[in-house]
C-alpha atoms as a PDB file:
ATOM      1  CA  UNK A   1     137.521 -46.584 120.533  1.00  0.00           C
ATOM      2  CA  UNK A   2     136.654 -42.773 120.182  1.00  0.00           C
ATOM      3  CA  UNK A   3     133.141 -42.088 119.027  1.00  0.00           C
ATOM      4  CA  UNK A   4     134.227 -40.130 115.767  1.00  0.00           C
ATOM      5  CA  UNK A   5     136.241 -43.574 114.588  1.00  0.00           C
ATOM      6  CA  UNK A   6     133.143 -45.775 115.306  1.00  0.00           C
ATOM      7  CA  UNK A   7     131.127 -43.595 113.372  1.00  0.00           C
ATOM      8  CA  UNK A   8     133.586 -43.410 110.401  1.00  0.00           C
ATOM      9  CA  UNK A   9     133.630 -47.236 110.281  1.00  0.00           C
ATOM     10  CA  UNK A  10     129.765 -47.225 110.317  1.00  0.00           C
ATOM     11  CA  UNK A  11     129.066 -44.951 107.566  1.00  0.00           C
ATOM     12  CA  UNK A  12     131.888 -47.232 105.436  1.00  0.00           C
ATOM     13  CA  UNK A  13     129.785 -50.622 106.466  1.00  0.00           C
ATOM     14  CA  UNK A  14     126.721 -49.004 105.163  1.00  0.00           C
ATOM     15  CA  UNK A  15     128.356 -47.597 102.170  1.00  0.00           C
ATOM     16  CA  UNK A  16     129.737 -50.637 101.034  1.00  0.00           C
ATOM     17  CA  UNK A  17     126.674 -52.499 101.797  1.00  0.00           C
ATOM     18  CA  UNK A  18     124.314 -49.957  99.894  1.00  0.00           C
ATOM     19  CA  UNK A  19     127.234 -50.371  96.716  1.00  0.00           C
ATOM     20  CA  UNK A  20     126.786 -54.444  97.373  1.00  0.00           C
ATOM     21  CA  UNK A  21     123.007 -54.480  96.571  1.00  0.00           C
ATOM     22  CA  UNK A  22     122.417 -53.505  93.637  1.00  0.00           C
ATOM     23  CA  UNK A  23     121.543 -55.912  90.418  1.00  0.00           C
ATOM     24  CA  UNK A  24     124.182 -57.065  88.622  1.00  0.00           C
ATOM     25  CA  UNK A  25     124.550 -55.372  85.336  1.00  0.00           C
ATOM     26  CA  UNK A  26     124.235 -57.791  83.383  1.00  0.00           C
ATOM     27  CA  UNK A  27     120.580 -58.148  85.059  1.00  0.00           C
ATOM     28  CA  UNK A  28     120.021 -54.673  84.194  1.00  0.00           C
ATOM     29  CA  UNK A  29     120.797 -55.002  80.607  1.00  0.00           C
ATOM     30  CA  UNK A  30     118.767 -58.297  80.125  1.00  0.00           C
ATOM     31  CA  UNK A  31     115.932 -55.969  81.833  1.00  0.00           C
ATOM     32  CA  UNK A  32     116.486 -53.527  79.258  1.00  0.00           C
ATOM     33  CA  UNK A  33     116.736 -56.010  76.471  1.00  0.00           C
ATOM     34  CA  UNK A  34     113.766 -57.258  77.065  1.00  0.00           C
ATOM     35  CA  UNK A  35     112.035 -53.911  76.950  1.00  0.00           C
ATOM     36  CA  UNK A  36     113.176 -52.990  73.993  1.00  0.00           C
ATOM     37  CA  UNK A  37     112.220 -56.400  72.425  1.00  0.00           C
ATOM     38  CA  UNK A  38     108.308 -55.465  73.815  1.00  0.00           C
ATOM     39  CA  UNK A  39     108.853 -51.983  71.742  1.00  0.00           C
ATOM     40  CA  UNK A  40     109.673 -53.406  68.980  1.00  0.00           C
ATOM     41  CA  UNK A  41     106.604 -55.610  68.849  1.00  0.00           C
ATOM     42  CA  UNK A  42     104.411 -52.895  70.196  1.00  0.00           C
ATOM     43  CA  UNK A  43     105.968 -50.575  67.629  1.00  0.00           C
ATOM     44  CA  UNK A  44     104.617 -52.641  64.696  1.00  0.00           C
ATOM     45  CA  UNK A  45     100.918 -52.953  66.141  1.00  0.00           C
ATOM     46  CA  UNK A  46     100.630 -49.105  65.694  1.00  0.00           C
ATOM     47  CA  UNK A  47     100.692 -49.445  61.731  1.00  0.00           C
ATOM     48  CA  UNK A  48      97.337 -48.990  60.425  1.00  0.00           C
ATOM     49  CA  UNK A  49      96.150 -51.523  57.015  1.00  0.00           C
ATOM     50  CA  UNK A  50      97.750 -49.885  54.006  1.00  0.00           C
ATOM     51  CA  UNK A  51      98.603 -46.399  55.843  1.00  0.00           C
ATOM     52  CA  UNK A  52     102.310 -45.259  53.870  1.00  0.00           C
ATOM     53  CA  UNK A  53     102.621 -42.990  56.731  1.00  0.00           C
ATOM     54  CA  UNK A  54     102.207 -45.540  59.720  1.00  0.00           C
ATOM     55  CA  UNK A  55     104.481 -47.514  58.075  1.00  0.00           C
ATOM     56  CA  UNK A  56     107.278 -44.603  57.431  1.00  0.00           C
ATOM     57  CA  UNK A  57     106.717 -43.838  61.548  1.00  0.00           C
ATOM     58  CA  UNK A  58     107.156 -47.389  62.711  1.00  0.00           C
ATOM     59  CA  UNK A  59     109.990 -47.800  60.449  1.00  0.00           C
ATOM     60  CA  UNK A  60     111.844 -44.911  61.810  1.00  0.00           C
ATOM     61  CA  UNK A  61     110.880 -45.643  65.691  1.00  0.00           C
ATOM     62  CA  UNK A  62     111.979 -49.327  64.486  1.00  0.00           C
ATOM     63  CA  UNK A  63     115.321 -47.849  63.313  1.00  0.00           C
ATOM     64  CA  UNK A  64     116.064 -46.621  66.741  1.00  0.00           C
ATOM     65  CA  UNK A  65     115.035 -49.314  68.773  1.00  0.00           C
ATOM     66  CA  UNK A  66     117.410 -51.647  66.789  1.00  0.00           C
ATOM     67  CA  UNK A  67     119.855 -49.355  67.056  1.00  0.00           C
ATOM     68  CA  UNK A  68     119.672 -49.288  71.294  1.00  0.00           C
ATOM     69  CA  UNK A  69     118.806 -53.061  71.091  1.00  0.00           C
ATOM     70  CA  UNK A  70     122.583 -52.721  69.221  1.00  0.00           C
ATOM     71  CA  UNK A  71     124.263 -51.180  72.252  1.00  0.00           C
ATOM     72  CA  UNK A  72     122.570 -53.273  74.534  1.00  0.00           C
ATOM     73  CA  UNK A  73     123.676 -56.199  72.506  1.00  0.00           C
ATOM     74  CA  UNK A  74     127.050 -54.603  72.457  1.00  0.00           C
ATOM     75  CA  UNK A  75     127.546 -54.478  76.351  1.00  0.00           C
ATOM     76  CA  UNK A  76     126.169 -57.951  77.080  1.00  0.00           C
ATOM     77  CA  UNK A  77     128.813 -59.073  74.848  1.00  0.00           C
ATOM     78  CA  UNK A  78     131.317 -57.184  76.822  1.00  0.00           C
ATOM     79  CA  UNK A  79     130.289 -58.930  79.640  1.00  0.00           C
ATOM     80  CA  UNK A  80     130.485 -62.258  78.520  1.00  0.00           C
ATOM     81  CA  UNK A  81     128.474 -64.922  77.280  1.00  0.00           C
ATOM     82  CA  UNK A  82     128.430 -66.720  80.698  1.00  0.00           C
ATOM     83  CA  UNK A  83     127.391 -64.014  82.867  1.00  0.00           C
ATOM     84  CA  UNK A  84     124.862 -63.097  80.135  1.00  0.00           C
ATOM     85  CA  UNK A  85     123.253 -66.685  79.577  1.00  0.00           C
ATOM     86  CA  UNK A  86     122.894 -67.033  83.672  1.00  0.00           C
ATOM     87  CA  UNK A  87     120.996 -63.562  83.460  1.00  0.00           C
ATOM     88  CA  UNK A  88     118.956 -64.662  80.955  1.00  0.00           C
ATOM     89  CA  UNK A  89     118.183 -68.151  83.273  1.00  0.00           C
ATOM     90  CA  UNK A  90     117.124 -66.210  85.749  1.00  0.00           C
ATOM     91  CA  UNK A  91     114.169 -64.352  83.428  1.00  0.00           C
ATOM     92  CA  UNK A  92     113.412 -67.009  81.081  1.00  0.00           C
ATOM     93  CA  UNK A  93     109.748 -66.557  80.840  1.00  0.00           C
ATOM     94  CA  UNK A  94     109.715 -62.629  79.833  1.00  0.00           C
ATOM     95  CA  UNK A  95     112.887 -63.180  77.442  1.00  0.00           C
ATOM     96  CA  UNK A  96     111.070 -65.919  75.524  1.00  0.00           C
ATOM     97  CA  UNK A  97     107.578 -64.025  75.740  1.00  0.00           C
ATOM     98  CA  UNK A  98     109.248 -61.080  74.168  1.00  0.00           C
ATOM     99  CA  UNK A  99     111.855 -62.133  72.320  1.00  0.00           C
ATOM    100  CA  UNK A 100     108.759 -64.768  70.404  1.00  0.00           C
ATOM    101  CA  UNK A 101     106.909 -60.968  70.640  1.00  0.00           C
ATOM    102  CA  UNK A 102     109.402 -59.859  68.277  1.00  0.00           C
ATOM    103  CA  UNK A 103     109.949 -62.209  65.886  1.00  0.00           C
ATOM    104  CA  UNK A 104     106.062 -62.938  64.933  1.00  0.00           C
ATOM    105  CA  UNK A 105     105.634 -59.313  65.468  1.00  0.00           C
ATOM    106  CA  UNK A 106     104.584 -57.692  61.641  1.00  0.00           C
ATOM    107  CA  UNK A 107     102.545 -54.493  60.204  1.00  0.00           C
ATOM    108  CA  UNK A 108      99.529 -54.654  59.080  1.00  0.00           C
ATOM    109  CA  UNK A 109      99.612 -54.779  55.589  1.00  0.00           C
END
Protein backbone atom coordinates (compact mmCIF):
# COMPACT_ATOMS: atom_id res chain seq x y z
CA UNK A 1 0.00 0.00 0.00
CA UNK A 2 1.48 3.41 -1.26
CA UNK A 3 2.17 5.90 1.48
CA UNK A 4 -0.26 8.67 0.03
CA UNK A 5 -3.34 5.90 0.38
CA UNK A 6 -2.34 5.06 4.01
CA UNK A 7 -2.34 8.50 4.83
CA UNK A 8 -5.73 9.25 3.14
CA UNK A 9 -7.29 6.40 5.16
CA UNK A 10 -5.72 7.89 8.37
CA UNK A 11 -6.89 11.32 8.16
CA UNK A 12 -10.65 9.62 7.36
CA UNK A 13 -10.23 7.33 10.76
CA UNK A 14 -9.50 10.43 12.64
CA UNK A 15 -12.12 12.43 10.99
CA UNK A 16 -14.77 10.18 11.64
CA UNK A 17 -13.61 9.56 15.06
CA UNK A 18 -13.31 13.40 15.96
CA UNK A 19 -17.29 13.62 14.25
CA UNK A 20 -18.09 10.37 16.69
CA UNK A 21 -17.28 12.23 19.98
CA UNK A 22 -19.14 14.73 20.40
CA UNK A 23 -22.39 14.94 22.91
CA UNK A 24 -25.37 13.98 21.60
CA UNK A 25 -27.64 16.85 20.90
CA UNK A 26 -30.06 16.16 22.75
CA UNK A 27 -27.34 16.43 25.73
CA UNK A 28 -26.53 19.73 24.47
CA UNK A 29 -29.97 21.06 24.55
CA UNK A 30 -30.81 19.61 28.07
CA UNK A 31 -27.38 21.58 28.93
CA UNK A 32 -28.83 24.56 27.56
CA UNK A 33 -32.20 24.05 29.11
CA UNK A 34 -30.99 23.94 32.15
CA UNK A 35 -29.14 27.21 31.82
CA UNK A 36 -31.73 29.02 30.84
CA UNK A 37 -33.94 27.63 33.69
CA UNK A 38 -30.88 29.13 36.24
CA UNK A 39 -31.52 32.64 34.25
CA UNK A 40 -34.69 32.69 34.75
CA UNK A 41 -34.41 32.29 38.50
CA UNK A 42 -31.39 34.49 38.66
CA UNK A 43 -33.29 36.99 36.53
CA UNK A 44 -35.99 37.49 39.20
CA UNK A 45 -33.43 37.93 42.23
CA UNK A 46 -32.24 41.19 40.48
CA UNK A 47 -35.71 42.99 41.22
CA UNK A 48 -35.30 45.32 43.97
CA UNK A 49 -38.64 45.65 46.84
CA UNK A 50 -41.17 47.85 45.10
CA UNK A 51 -38.66 49.19 42.24
CA UNK A 52 -41.36 49.65 38.86
CA UNK A 53 -38.23 49.75 36.95
CA UNK A 54 -36.52 46.41 38.19
CA UNK A 55 -39.55 44.89 37.60
CA UNK A 56 -40.10 46.35 33.82
CA UNK A 57 -36.14 44.99 33.25
CA UNK A 58 -36.68 41.52 34.60
CA UNK A 59 -39.85 41.29 32.81
CA UNK A 60 -38.36 42.05 29.52
CA UNK A 61 -35.00 39.83 30.11
CA UNK A 62 -37.83 37.25 31.35
CA UNK A 63 -39.58 37.68 27.96
CA UNK A 64 -36.55 36.53 26.16
CA UNK A 65 -35.45 33.82 28.14
CA UNK A 66 -38.93 32.17 27.71
CA UNK A 67 -38.81 32.82 24.41
CA UNK A 68 -35.17 30.72 23.88
CA UNK A 69 -36.41 28.30 26.64
CA UNK A 70 -39.35 28.07 23.61
CA UNK A 71 -36.90 26.99 20.92
CA UNK A 72 -35.10 24.87 23.09
CA UNK A 73 -38.34 23.29 24.05
CA UNK A 74 -39.12 23.21 20.40
CA UNK A 75 -36.01 21.07 19.32
CA UNK A 76 -36.16 18.59 22.20
CA UNK A 77 -39.50 17.89 20.95
CA UNK A 78 -38.13 17.31 17.55
CA UNK A 79 -36.02 14.91 18.90
CA UNK A 80 -38.29 12.90 20.69
CA UNK A 81 -39.53 12.31 23.97
CA UNK A 82 -37.33 9.17 24.44
CA UNK A 83 -34.08 10.49 23.53
CA UNK A 84 -35.02 13.60 25.56
CA UNK A 85 -36.20 11.80 28.90
CA UNK A 86 -32.76 9.53 28.75
CA UNK A 87 -30.88 13.01 28.51
CA UNK A 88 -32.58 14.28 31.18
CA UNK A 89 -31.65 10.72 33.33
CA UNK A 90 -28.42 11.30 32.79
CA UNK A 91 -28.50 15.08 34.62
CA UNK A 92 -31.16 14.59 37.03
CA UNK A 93 -29.74 16.48 39.87
CA UNK A 94 -29.09 20.00 37.96
CA UNK A 95 -32.56 19.60 35.98
CA UNK A 96 -34.48 19.24 39.25
CA UNK A 97 -32.20 21.92 41.11
CA UNK A 98 -33.07 24.32 38.39
CA UNK A 99 -36.04 23.48 37.07
CA UNK A 100 -37.41 23.69 41.35
CA UNK A 101 -35.05 27.17 40.82
CA UNK A 102 -37.60 28.28 38.52
CA UNK A 103 -40.70 27.54 39.69
CA UNK A 104 -40.23 29.00 43.46
CA UNK A 105 -38.25 31.63 41.80
CA UNK A 106 -40.43 35.27 42.40
CA UNK A 107 -39.62 39.24 42.61
CA UNK A 108 -39.43 40.88 45.38
CA UNK A 109 -42.43 42.59 45.91
Amino acid sequence: MSRSIRTGCLILLMAALVVGCGAAEEDQLISEKITIMNQIADNWGTVKEKDVESMKAAREQYKSLQEKLAAVDKKLAAIGTERTEAAIKRKPVEYEGALNRMRTSKPAR
